[in-house]
N, C-alpha and C. Protein backbone atom coordinates (compact mmCIF):
# COMPACT_ATOMS: atom_id res chain seq x y z
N UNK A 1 33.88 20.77 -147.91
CA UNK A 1 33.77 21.14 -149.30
C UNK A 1 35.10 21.76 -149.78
N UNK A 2 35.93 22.03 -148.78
CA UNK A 2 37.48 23.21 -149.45
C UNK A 2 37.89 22.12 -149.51
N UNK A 3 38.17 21.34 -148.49
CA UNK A 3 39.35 19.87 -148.63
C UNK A 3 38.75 19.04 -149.50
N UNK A 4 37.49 18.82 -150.19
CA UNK A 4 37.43 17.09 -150.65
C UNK A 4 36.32 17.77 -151.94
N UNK A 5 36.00 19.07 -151.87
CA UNK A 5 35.31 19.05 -153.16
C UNK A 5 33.89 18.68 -152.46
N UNK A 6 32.84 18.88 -153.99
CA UNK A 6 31.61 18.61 -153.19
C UNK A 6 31.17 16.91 -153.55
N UNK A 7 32.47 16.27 -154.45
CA UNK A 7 32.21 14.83 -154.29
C UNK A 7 31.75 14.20 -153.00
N UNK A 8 32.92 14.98 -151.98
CA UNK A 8 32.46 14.15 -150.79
C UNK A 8 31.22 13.82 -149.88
N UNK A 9 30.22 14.44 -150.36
CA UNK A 9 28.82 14.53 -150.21
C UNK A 9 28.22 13.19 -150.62
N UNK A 10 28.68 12.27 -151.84
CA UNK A 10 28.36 11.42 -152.54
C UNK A 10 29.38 10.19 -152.53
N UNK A 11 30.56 9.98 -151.63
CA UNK A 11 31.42 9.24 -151.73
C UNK A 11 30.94 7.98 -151.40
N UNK A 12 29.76 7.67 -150.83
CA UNK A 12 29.06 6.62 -150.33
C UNK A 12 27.89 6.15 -151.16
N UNK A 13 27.22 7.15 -151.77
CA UNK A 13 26.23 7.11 -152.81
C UNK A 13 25.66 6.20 -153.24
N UNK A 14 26.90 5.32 -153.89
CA UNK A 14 26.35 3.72 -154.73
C UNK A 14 26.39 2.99 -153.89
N UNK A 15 27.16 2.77 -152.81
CA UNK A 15 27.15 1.84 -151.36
C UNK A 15 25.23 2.13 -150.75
N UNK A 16 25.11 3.23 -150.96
CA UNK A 16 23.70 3.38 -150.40
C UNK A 16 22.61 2.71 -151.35
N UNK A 17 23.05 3.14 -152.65
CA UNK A 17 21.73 2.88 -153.37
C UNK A 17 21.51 0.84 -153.61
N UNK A 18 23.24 0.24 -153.87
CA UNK A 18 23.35 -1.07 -153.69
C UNK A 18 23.11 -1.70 -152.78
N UNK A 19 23.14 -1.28 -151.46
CA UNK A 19 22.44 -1.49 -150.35
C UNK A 19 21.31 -1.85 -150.20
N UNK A 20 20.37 -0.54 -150.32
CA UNK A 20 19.29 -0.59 -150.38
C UNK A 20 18.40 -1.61 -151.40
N UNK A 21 18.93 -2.02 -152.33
CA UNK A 21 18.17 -3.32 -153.07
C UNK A 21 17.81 -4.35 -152.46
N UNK A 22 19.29 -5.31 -151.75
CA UNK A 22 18.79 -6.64 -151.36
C UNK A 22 18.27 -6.86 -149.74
N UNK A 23 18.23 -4.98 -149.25
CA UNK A 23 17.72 -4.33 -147.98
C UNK A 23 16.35 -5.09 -148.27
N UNK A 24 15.45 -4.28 -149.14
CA UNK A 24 14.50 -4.05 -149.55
C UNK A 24 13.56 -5.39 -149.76
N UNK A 25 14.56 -6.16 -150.90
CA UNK A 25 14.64 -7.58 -151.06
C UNK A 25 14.21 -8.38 -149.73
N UNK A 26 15.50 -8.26 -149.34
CA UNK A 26 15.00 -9.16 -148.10
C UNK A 26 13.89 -8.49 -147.18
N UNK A 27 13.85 -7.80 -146.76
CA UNK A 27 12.38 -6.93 -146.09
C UNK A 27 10.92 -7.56 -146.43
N UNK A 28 11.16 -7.32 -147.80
CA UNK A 28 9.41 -7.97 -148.30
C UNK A 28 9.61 -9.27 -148.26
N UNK A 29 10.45 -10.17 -148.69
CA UNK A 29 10.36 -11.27 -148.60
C UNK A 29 10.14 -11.86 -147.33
N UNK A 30 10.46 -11.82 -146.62
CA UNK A 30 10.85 -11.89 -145.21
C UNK A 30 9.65 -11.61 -144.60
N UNK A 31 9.22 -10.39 -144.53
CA UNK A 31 7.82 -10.26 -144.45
C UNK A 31 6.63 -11.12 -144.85
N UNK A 32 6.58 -11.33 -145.97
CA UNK A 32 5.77 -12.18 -145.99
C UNK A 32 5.73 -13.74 -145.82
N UNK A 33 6.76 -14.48 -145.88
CA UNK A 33 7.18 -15.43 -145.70
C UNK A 33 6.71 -15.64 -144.06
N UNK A 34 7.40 -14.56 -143.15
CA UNK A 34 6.65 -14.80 -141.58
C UNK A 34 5.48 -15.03 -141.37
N UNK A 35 4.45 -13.69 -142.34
CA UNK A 35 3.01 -13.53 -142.03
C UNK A 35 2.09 -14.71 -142.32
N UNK A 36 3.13 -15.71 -143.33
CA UNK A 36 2.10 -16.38 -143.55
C UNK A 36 2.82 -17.40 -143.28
N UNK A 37 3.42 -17.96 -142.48
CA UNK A 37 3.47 -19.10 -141.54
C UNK A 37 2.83 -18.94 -140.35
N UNK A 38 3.03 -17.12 -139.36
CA UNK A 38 2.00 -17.23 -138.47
C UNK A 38 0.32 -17.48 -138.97
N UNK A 39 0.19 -16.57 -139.73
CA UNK A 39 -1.51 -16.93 -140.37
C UNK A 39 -2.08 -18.49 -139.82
N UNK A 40 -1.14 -18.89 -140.50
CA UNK A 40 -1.23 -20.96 -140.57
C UNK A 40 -1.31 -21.21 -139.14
N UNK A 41 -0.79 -20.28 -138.19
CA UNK A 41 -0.66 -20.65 -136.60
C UNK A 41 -1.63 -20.77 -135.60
N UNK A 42 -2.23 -20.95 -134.13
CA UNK A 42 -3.31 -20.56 -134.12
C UNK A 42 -3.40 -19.33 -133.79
N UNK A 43 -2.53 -18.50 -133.44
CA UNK A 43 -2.38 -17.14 -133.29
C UNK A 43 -2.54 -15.87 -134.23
N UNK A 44 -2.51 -16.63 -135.67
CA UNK A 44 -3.00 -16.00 -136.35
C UNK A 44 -4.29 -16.77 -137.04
N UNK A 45 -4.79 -17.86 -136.96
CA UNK A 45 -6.29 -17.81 -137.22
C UNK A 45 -7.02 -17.44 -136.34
N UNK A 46 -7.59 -16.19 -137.40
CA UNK A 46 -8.94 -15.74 -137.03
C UNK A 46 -9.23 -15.01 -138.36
N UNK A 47 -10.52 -14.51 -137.97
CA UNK A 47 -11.43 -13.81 -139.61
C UNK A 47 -10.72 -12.44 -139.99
N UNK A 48 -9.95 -12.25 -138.46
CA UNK A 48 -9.17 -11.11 -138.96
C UNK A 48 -7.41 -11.04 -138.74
N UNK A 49 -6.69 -10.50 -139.63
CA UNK A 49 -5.16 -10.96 -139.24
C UNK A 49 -5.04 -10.33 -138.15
N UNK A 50 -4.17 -10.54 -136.83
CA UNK A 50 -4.12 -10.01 -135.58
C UNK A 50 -2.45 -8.64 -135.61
N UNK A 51 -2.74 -7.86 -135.08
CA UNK A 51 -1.62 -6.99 -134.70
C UNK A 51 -0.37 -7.84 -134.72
N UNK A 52 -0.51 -9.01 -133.89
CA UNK A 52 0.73 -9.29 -133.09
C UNK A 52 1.04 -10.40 -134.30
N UNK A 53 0.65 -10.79 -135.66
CA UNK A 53 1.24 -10.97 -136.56
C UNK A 53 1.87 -10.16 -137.36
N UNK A 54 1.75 -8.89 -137.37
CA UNK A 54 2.32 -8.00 -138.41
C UNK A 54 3.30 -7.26 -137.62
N UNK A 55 3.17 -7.61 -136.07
CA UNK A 55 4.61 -6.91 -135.04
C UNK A 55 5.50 -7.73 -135.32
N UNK A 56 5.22 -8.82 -135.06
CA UNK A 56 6.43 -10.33 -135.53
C UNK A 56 6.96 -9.87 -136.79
N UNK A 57 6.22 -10.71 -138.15
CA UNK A 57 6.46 -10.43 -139.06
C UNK A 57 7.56 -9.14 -139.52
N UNK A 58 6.83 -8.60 -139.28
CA UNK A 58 7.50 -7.13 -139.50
C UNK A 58 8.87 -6.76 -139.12
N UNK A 59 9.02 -7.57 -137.42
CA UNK A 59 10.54 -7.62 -136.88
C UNK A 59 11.57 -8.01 -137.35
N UNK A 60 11.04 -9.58 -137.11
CA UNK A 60 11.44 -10.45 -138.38
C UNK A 60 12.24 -10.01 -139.58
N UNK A 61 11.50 -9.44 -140.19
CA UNK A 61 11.94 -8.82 -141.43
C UNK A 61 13.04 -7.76 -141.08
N UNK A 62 12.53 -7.04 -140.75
CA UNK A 62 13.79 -5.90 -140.40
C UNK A 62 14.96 -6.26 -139.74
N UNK A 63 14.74 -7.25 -138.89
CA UNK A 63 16.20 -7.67 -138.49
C UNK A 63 16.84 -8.33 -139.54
N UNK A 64 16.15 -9.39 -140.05
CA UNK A 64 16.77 -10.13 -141.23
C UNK A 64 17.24 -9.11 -142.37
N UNK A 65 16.89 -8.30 -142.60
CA UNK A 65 17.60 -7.31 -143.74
C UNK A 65 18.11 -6.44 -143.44
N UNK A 66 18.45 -6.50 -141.77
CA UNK A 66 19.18 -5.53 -141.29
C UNK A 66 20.85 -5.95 -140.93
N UNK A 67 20.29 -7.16 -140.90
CA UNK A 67 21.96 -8.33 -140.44
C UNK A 67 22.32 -8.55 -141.66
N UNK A 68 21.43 -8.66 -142.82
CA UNK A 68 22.00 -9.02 -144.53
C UNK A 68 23.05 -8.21 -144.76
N UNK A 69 22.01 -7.19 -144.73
CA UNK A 69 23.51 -5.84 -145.23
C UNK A 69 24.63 -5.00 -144.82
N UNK A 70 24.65 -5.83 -143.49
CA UNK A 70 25.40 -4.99 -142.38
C UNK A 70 26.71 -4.55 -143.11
N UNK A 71 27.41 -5.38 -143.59
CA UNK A 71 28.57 -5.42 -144.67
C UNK A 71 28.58 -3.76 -145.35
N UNK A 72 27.91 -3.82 -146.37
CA UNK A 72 27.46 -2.98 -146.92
C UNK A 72 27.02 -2.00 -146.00
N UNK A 73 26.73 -1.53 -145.31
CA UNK A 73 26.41 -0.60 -144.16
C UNK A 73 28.03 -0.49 -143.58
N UNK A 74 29.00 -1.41 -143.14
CA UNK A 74 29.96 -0.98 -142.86
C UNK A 74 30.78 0.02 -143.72
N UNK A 75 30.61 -0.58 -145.18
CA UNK A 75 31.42 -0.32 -146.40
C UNK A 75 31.00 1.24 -146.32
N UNK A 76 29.49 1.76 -146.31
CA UNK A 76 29.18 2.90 -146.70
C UNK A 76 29.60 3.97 -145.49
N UNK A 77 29.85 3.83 -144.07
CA UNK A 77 29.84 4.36 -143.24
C UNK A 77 31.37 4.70 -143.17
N UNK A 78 32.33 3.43 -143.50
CA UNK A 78 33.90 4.18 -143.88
C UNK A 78 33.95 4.80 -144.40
N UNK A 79 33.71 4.57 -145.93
CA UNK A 79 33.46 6.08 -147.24
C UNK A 79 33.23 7.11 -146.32
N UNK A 80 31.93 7.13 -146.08
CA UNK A 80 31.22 8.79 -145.39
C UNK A 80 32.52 9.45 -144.35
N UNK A 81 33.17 8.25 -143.58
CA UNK A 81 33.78 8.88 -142.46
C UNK A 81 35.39 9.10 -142.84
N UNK A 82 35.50 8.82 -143.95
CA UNK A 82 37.20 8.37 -144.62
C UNK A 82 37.80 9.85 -143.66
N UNK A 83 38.54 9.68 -143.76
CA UNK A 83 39.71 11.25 -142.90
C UNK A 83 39.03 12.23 -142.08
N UNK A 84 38.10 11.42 -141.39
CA UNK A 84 37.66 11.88 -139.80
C UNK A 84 38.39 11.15 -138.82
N UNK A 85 39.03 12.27 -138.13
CA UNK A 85 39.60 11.96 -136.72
C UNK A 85 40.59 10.76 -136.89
N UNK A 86 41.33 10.83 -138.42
CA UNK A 86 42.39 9.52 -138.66
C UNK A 86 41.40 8.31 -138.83
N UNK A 87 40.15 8.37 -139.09
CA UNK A 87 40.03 7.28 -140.55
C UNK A 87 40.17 6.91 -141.57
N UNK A 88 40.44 5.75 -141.98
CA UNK A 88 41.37 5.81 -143.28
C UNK A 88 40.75 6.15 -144.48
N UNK A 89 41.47 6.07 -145.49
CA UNK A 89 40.84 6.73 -146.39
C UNK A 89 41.22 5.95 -147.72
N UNK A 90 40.23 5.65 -148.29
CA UNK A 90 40.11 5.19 -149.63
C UNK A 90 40.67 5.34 -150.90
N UNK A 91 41.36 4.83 -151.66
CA UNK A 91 41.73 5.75 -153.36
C UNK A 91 40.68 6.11 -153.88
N UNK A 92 39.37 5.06 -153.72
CA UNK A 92 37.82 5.37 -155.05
C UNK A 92 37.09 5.17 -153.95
N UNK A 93 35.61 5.22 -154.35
CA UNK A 93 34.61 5.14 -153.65
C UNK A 93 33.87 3.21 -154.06
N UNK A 94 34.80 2.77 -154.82
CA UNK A 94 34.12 1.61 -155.24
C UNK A 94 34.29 0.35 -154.72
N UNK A 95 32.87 -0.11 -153.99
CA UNK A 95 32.56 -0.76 -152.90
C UNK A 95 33.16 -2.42 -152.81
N UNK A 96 33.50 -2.81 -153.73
CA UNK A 96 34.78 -4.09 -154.07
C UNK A 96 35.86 -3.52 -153.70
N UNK A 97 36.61 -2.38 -153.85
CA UNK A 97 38.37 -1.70 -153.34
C UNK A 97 37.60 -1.56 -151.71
N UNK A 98 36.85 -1.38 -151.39
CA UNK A 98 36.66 -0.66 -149.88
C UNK A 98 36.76 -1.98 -148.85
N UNK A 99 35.78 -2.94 -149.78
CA UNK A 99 35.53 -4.51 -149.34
C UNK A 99 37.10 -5.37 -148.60
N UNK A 100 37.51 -4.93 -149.99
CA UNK A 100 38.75 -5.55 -149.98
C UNK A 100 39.84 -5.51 -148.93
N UNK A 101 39.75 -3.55 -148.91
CA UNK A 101 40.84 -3.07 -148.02
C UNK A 101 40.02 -3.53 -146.69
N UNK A 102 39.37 -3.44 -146.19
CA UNK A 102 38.67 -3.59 -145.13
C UNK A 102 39.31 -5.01 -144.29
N UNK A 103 39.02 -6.00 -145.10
CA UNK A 103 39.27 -6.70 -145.00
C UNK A 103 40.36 -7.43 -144.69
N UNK A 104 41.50 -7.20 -145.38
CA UNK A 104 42.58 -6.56 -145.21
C UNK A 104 43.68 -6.64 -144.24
N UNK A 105 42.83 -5.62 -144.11
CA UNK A 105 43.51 -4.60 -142.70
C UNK A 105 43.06 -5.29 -141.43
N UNK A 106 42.00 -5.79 -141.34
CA UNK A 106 41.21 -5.96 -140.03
C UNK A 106 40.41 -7.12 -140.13
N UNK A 107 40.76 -7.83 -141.29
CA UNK A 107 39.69 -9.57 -141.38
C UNK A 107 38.23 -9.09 -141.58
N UNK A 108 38.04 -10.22 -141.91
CA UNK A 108 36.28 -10.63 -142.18
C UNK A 108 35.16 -9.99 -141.06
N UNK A 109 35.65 -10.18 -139.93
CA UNK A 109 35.25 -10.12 -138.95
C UNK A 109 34.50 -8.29 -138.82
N UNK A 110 35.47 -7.74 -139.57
CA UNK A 110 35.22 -6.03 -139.12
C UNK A 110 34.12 -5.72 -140.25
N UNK A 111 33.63 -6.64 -141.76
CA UNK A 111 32.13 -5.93 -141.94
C UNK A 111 30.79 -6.70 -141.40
N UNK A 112 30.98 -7.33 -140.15
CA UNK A 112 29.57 -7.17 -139.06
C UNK A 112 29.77 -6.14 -137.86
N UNK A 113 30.97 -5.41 -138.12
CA UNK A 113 31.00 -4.60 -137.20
C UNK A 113 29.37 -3.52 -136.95
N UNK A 114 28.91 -3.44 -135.84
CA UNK A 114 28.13 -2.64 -135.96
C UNK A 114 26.24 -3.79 -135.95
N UNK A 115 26.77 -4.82 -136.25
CA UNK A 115 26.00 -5.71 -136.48
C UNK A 115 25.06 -5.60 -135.91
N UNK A 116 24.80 -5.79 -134.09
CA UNK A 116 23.96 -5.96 -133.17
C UNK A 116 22.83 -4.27 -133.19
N UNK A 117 23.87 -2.96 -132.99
CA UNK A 117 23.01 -2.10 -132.80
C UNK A 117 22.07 -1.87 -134.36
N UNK A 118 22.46 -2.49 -135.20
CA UNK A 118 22.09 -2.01 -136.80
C UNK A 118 20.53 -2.97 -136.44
N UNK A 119 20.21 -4.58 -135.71
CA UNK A 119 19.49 -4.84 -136.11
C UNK A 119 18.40 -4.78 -134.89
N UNK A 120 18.88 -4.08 -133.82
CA UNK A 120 18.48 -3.56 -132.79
C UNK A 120 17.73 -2.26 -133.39
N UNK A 121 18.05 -1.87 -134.17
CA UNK A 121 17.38 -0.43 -134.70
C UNK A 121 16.52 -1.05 -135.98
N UNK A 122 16.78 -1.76 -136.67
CA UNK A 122 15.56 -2.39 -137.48
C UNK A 122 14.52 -2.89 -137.07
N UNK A 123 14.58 -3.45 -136.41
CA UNK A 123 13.49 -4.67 -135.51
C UNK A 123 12.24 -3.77 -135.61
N UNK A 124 12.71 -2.81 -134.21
CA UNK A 124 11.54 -2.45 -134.25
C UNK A 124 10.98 -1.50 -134.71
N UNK A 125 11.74 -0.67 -135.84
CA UNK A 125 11.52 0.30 -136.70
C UNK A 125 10.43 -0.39 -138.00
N UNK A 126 10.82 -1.71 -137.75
CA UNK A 126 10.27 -2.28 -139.59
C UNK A 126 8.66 -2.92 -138.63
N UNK A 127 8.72 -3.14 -137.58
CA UNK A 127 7.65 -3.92 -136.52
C UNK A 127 6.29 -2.60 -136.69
N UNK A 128 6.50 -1.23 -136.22
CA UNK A 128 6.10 -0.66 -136.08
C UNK A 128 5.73 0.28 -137.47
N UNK A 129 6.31 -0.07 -138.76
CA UNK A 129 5.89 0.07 -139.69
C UNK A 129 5.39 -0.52 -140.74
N UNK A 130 4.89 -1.98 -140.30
CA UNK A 130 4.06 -2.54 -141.03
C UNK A 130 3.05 -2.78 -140.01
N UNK A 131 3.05 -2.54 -138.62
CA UNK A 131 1.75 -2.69 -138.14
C UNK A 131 1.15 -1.69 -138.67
N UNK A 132 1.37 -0.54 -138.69
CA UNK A 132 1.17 0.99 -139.13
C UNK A 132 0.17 0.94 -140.33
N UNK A 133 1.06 0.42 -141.07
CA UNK A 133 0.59 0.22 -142.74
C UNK A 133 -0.26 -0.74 -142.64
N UNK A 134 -0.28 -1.60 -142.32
CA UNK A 134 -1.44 -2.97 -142.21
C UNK A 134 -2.89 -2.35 -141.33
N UNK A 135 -2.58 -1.58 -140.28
CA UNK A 135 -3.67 -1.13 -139.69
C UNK A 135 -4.51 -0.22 -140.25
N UNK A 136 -3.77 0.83 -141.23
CA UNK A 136 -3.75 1.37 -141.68
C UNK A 136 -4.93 1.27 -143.29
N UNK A 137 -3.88 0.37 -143.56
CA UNK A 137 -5.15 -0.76 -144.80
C UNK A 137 -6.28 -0.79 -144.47
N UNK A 138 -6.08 -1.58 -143.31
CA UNK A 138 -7.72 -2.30 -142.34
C UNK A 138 -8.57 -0.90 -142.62
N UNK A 139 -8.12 0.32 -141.64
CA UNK A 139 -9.24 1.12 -141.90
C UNK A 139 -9.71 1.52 -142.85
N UNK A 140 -8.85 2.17 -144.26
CA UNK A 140 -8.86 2.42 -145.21
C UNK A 140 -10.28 1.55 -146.26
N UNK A 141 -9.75 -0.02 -145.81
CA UNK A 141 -10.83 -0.94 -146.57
C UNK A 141 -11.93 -1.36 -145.90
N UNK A 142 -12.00 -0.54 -144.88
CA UNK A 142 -13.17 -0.84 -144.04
C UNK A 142 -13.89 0.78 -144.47
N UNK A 143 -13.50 1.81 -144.49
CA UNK A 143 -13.80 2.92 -144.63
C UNK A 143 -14.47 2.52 -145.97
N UNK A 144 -13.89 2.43 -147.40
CA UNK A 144 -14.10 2.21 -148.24
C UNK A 144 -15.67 1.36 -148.84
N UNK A 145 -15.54 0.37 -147.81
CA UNK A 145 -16.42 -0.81 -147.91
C UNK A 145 -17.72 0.14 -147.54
N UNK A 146 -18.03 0.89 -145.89
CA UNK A 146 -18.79 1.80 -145.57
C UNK A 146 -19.37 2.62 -146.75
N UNK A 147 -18.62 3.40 -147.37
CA UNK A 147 -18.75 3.81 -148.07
C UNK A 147 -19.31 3.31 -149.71
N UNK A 148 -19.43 2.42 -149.69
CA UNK A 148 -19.89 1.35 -151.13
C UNK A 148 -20.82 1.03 -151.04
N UNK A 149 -21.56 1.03 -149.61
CA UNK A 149 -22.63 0.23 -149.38
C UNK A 149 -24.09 1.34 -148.94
C-alpha cells in the first residue's frame, strides 16, 4: 500500500471480472451439453440420472472452461504479481497492453502457461460441485414431493 497505493489491490480486477464471463459461459454450456449426451447413453438411462453422469459432466465442464481462459488467468496473475521478486511490470492494468506485452516478450506460447495445473484444479472442483448440487436437488425434490402428499 506505501509503494503502489491501494490501486494495487485491484490491478487485476477487470481481468477477473472478464474472465469470469466466458468461465461461466463455458461451464454451463458444457455442462449441459455432456449431461445430455450421457443421458442418451446407456449409462445414463435410467428413471433416475446417475451420479457418475453429473461427475463426468461436471469435469468436463470445468476443465473445458478451465483451459478456455487460461490466457486470461495468465494475464490476471502478472497484474497481481507485477514487481514481485523482478516481475515485470505493466504501464496500465488493461488486459489488451498486458496481452500484447506478454506476448511479446515470450510468444504465444507463455498465455497457456499454467495450463495443465489450472485444469487439474477445475476438473474436479466443478465434478464435485455439480454432483453436490444435483444431489442436492434430488433430495430437496424428493423432500418436497413427501411433503405435498
Amino acid at each position: 500500500v506505501r509503494e503502489e497505493g491501494i490501486g494495487a489491490f485491484y490491478a487485476s480486477y477487470r481481468t477477473t471480472v472478464v474472465m469470469n464471463a466466458p468461465f461461466t459461459a463455458v461451464h454451463f454450456a458444457t455442462y449441459e451439453a455432456v449431461k445430455k449426451v450421457l443421458m442418451d447413453m446407456p449409462v445414463g438411462r435410467a428413471s433416475e440420472e446417475k451420479l457418475i453422469v453429473h461427475v463426468a459432466a461436471g469435469g468436463a465442464a470445468g476443465a473445458l472452461a478451465g483451459a478456455v481462459t487460461t490466457p486470461l488467468d495468465v494475464v490476471k496473475t502478472r497484474l497481481q504479481c507485477q514487481g514481485i521478486n523482478g516481475a515485470e511490470r505493466f504501464s496500465s492494468s488493461s488486459i489488451s497492453d498486458a496481452l500484447q506485452k506478454i506476448v511479446a516478450k515470450e510468444g504465444p506460447g507463455a498465455l497457456i502457461k499454467g495450463l495443465k495445473p489450472r485444469v487439474l484444479f477445475h476438473t474436479p472442483a466443478a465434478a464435485i460441485s455439480w454432483s453436490t448440487y444435483e444431489a442436492g436437488k434430488k433430495f430437496l425434490q424428493h423432500f418436497n414431493n413427501r411433503q405435498a402428499h
